[in-house]
C-alpha atoms as a PDB file:
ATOM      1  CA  UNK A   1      78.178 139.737 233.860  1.00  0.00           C
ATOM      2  CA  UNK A   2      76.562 138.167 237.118  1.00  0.00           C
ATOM      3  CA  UNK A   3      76.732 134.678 238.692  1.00  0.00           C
ATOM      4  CA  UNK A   4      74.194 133.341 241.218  1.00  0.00           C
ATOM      5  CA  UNK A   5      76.335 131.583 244.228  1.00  0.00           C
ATOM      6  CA  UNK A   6      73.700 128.955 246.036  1.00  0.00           C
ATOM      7  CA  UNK A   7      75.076 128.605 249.716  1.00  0.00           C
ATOM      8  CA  UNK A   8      73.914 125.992 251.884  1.00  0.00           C
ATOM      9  CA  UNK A   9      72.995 126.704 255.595  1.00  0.00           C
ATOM     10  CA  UNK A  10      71.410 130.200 255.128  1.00  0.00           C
ATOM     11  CA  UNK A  11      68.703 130.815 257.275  1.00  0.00           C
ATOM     12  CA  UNK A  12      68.010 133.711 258.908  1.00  0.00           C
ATOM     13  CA  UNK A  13      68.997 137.414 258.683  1.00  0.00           C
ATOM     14  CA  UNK A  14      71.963 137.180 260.320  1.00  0.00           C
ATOM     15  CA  UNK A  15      73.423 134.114 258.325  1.00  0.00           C
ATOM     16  CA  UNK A  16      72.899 137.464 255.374  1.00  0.00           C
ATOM     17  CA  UNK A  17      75.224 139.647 256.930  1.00  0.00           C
ATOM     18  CA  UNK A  18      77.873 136.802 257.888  1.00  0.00           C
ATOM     19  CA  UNK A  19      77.760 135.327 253.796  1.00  0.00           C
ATOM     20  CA  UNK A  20      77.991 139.506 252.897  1.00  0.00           C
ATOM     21  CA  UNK A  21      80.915 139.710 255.177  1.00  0.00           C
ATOM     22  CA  UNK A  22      82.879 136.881 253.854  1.00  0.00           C
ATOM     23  CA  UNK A  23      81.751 137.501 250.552  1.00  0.00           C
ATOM     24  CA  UNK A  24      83.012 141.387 250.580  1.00  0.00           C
ATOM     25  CA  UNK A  25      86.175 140.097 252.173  1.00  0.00           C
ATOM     26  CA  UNK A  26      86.912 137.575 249.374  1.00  0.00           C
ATOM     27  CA  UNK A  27      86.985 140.995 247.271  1.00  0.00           C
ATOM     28  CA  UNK A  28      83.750 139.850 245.614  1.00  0.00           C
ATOM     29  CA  UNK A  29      81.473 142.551 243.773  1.00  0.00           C
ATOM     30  CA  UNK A  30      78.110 141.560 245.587  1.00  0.00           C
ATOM     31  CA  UNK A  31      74.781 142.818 243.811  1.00  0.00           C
ATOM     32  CA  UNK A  32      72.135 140.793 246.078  1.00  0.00           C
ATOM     33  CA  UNK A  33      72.065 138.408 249.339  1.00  0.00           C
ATOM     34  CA  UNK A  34      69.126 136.963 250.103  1.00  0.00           C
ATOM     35  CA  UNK A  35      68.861 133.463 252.405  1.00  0.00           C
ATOM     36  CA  UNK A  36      70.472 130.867 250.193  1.00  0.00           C
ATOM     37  CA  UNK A  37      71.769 133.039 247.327  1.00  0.00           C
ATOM     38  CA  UNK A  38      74.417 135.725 246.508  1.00  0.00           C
ATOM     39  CA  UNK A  39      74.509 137.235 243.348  1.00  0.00           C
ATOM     40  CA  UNK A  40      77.949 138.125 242.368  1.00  0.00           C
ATOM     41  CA  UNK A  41      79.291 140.321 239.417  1.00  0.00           C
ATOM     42  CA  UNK A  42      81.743 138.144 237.368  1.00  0.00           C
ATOM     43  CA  UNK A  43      84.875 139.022 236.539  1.00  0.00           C
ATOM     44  CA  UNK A  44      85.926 139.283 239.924  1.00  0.00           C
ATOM     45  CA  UNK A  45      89.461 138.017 241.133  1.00  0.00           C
ATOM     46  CA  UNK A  46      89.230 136.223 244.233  1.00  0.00           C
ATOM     47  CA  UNK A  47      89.070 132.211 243.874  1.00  0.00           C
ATOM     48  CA  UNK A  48      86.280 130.483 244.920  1.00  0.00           C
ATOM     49  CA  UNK A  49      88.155 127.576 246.498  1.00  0.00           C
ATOM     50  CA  UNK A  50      89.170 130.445 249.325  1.00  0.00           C
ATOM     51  CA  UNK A  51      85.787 131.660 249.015  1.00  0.00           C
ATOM     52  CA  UNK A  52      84.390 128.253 249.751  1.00  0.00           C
ATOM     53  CA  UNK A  53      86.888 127.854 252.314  1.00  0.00           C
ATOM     54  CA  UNK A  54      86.157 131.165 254.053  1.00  0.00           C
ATOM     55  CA  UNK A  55      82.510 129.975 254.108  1.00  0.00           C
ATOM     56  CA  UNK A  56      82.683 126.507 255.580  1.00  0.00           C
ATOM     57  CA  UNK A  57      84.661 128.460 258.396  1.00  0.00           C
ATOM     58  CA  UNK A  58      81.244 129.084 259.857  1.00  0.00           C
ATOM     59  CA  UNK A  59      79.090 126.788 258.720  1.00  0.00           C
ATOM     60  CA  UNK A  60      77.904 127.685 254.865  1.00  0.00           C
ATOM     61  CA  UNK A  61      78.442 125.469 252.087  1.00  0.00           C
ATOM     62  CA  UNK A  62      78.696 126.582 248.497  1.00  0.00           C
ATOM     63  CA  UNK A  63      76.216 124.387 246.537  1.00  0.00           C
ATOM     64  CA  UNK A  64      77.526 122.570 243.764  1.00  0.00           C
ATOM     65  CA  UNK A  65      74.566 120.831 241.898  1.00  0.00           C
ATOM     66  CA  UNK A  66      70.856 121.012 241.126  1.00  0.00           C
ATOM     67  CA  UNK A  67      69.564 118.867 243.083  1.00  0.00           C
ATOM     68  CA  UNK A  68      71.288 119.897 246.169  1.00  0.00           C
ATOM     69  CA  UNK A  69      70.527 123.615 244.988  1.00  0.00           C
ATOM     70  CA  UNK A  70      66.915 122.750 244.228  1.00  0.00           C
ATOM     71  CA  UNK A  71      66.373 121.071 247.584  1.00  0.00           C
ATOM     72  CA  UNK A  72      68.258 124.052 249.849  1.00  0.00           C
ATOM     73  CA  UNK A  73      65.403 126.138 247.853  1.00  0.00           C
ATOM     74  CA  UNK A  74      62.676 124.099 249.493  1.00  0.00           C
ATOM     75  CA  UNK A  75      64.021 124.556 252.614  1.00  0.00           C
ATOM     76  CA  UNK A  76      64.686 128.318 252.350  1.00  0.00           C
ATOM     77  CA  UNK A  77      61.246 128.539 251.188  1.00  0.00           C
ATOM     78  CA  UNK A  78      59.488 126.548 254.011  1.00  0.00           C
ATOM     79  CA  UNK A  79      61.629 128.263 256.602  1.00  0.00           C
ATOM     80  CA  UNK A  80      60.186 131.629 255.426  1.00  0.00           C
ATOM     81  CA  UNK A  81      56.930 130.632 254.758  1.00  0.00           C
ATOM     82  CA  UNK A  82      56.365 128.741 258.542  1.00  0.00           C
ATOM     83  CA  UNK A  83      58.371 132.023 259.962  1.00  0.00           C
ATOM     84  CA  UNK A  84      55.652 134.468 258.058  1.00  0.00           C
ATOM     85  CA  UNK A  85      52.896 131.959 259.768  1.00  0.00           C
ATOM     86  CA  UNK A  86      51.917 131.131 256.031  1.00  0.00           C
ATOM     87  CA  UNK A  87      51.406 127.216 255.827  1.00  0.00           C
ATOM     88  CA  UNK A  88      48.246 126.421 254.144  1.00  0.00           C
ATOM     89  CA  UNK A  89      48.808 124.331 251.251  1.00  0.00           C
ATOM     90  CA  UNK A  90      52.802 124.236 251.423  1.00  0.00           C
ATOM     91  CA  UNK A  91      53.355 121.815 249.641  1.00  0.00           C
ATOM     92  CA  UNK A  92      51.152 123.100 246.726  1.00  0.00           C
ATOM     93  CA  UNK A  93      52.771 125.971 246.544  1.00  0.00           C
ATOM     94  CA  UNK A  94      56.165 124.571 246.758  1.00  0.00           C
ATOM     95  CA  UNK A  95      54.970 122.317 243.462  1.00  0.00           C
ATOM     96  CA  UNK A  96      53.951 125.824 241.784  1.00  0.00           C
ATOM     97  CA  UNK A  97      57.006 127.625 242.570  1.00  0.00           C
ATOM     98  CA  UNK A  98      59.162 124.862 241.689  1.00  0.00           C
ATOM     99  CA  UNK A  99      57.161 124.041 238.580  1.00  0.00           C
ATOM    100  CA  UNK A 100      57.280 120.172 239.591  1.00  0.00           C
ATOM    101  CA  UNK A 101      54.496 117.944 241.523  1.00  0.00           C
ATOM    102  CA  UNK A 102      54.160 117.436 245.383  1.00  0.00           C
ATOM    103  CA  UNK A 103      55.161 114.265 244.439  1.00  0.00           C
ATOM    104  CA  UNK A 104      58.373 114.916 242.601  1.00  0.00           C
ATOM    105  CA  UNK A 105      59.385 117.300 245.493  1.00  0.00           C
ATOM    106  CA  UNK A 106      58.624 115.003 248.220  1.00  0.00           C
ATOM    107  CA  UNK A 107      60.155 112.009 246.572  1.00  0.00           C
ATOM    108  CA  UNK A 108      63.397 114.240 245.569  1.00  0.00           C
ATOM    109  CA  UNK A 109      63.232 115.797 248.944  1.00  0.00           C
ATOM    110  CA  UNK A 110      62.991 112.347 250.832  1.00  0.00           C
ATOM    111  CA  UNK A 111      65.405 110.957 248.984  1.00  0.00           C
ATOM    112  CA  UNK A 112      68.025 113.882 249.166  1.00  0.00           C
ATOM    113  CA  UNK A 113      67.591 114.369 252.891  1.00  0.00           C
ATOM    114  CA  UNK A 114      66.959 111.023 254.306  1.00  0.00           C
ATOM    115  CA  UNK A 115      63.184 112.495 255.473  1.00  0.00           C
ATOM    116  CA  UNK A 116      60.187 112.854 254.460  1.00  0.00           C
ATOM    117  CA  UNK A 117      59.272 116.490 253.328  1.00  0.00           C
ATOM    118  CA  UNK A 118      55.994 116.268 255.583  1.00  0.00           C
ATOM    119  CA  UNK A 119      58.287 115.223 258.462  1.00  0.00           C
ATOM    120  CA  UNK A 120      61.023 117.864 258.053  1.00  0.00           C
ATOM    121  CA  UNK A 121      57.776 120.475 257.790  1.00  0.00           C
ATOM    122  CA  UNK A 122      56.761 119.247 261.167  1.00  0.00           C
ATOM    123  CA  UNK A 123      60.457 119.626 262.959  1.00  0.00           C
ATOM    124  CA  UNK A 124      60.460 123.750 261.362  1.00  0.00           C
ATOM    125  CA  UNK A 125      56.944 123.834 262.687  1.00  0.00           C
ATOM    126  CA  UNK A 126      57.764 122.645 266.372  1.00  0.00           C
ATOM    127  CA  UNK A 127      60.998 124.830 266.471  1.00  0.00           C
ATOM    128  CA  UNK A 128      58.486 127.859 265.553  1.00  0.00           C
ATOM    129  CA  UNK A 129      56.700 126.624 268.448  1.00  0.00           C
ATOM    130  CA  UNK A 130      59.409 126.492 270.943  1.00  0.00           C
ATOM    131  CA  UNK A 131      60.646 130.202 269.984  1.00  0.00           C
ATOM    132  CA  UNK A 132      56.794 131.453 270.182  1.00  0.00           C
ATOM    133  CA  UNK A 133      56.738 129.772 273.657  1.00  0.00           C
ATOM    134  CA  UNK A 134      59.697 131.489 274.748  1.00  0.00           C
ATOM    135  CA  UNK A 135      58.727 135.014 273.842  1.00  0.00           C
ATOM    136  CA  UNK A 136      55.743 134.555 275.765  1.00  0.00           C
ATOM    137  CA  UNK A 137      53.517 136.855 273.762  1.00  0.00           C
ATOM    138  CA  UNK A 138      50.931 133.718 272.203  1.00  0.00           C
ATOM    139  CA  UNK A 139      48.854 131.207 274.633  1.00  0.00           C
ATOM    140  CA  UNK A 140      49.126 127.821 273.136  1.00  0.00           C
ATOM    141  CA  UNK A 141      45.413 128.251 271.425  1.00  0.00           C
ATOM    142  CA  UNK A 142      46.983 131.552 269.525  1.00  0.00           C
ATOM    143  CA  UNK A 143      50.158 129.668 268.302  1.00  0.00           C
ATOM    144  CA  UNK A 144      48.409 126.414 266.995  1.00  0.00           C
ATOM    145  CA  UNK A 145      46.089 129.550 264.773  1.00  0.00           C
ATOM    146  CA  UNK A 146      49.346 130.900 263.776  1.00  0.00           C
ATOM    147  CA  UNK A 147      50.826 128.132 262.512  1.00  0.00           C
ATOM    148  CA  UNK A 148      47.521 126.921 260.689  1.00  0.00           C
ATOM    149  CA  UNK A 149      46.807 123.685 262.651  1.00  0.00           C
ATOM    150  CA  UNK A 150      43.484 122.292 263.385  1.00  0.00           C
ATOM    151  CA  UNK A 151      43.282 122.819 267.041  1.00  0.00           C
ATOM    152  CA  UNK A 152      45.404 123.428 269.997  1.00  0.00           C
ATOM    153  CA  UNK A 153      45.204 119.727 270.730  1.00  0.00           C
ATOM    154  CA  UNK A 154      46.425 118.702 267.522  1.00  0.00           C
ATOM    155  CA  UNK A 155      49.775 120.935 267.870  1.00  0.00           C
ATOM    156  CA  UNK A 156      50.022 119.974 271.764  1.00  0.00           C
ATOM    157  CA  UNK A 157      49.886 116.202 270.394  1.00  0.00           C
ATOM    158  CA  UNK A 158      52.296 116.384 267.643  1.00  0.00           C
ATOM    159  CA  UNK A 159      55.146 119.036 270.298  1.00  0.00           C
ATOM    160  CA  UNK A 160      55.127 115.942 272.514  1.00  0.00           C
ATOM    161  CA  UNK A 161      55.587 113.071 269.622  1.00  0.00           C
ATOM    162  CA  UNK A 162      58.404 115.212 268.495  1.00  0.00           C
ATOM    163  CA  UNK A 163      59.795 116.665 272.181  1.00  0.00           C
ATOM    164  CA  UNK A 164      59.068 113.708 274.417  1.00  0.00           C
ATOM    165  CA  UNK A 165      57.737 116.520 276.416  1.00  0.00           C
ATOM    166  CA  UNK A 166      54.433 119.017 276.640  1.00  0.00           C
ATOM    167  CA  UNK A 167      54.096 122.607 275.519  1.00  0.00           C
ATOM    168  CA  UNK A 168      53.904 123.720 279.390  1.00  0.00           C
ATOM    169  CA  UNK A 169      56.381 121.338 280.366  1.00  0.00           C
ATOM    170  CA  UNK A 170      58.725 122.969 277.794  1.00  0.00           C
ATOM    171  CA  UNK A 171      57.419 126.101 278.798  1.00  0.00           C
ATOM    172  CA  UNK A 172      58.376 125.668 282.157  1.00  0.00           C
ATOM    173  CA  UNK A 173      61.838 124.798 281.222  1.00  0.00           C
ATOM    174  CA  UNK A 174      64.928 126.452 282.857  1.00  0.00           C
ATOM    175  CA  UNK A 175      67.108 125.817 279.735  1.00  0.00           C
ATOM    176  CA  UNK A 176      65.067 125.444 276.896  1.00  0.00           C
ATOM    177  CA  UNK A 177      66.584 123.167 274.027  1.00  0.00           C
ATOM    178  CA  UNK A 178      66.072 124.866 270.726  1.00  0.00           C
ATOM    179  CA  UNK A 179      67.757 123.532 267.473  1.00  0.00           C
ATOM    180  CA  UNK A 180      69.074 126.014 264.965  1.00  0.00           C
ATOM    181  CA  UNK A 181      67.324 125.861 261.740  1.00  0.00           C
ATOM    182  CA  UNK A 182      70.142 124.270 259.520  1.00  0.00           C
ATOM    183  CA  UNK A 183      70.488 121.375 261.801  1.00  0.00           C
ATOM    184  CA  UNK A 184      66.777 120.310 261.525  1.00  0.00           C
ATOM    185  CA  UNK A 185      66.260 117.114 260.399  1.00  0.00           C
END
């Protein structure tokens, strides 16, 4: 028999491998990992209050509820979908995958995270941003395309509302200030 395990905080590749480590160290029977969900064989004997213990160790979170499951879904699902340069209609297709309105998602999202969904969007957006200046490959024209906005002046506007600071300014940076993922908000 097999249990899906929601875990909070999971947001790249190697936040995979860390859950698989503590997972497989717990002595659990591990089928899938995938960012925000482990699916466990049941049956296993290792308790999940160590489990959950071994977990908030680094920084992941064993979700507990529906809502909070529901909205760490959204999240894992913008995160890839801004990282695959995919955000046309977001929140449209977060409504179909969800199989609830843009404005049942927004409203839960809002209200579960303190910020609007649109405005959370935007911070994941600008982070993209800020690791697309650093690798250096994009001009600033290329990685406003990328990330679907209207022009390079649009992006440039809405970097400095949220940075205090412009794309070349950043760019020019000695020590550039980059927030992980799970501590956007």
């Amino acid at each position: 028999m097999k249990e899906t395990i929601y875990i909070k905080n999971m947001v790249c590749n190697r936040c995979i491998a860390s859950v698989l480590a503590i997972f497989n160290t717990e002595n659990y029977i591990v089928e899938s990992v995938e960012l925000g969900k482990v699916v466990v064989v049941k049956g296993i004997n290792s308790s999940i209050e160590h489990l959950s213990k071994a977990l908030l160790k680094t920084g992941f979170e064993i979700i507990e509820n529906e809502t909070d499951t529901l909205v760490e879904q959204i999240k894992v699902k913008l995160i890839n979908k801004i990282e695959l340069g995919e955000t046309d209609d977001l929140f449209k297709i977060l409504a179909n995958e969800f199989g609830k309105t843009e404005t049942a998602i927004s409203k839960l999202f809002s209200k579960h995270e303190g910020i609007t969904l649109e405005k959370y969007t935007i911070n994941l957006k600008i982070e993209k941003v800020k690791e697309l200046i650093q690798v250096g490959q994009l001009n600033f024209s290329e990685i406003a395309y990328t990330l679907n906005y209207k022009s390079s002046s649009h992006l440039s506007r809405q970097f400095k509302t949220i940075t205090g600071m412009s794309m070349s300014d950043y760019k020019n940076l000695q020590d550039w200030d980059r927030k992980p993922l799970d501590r956007i908000v």
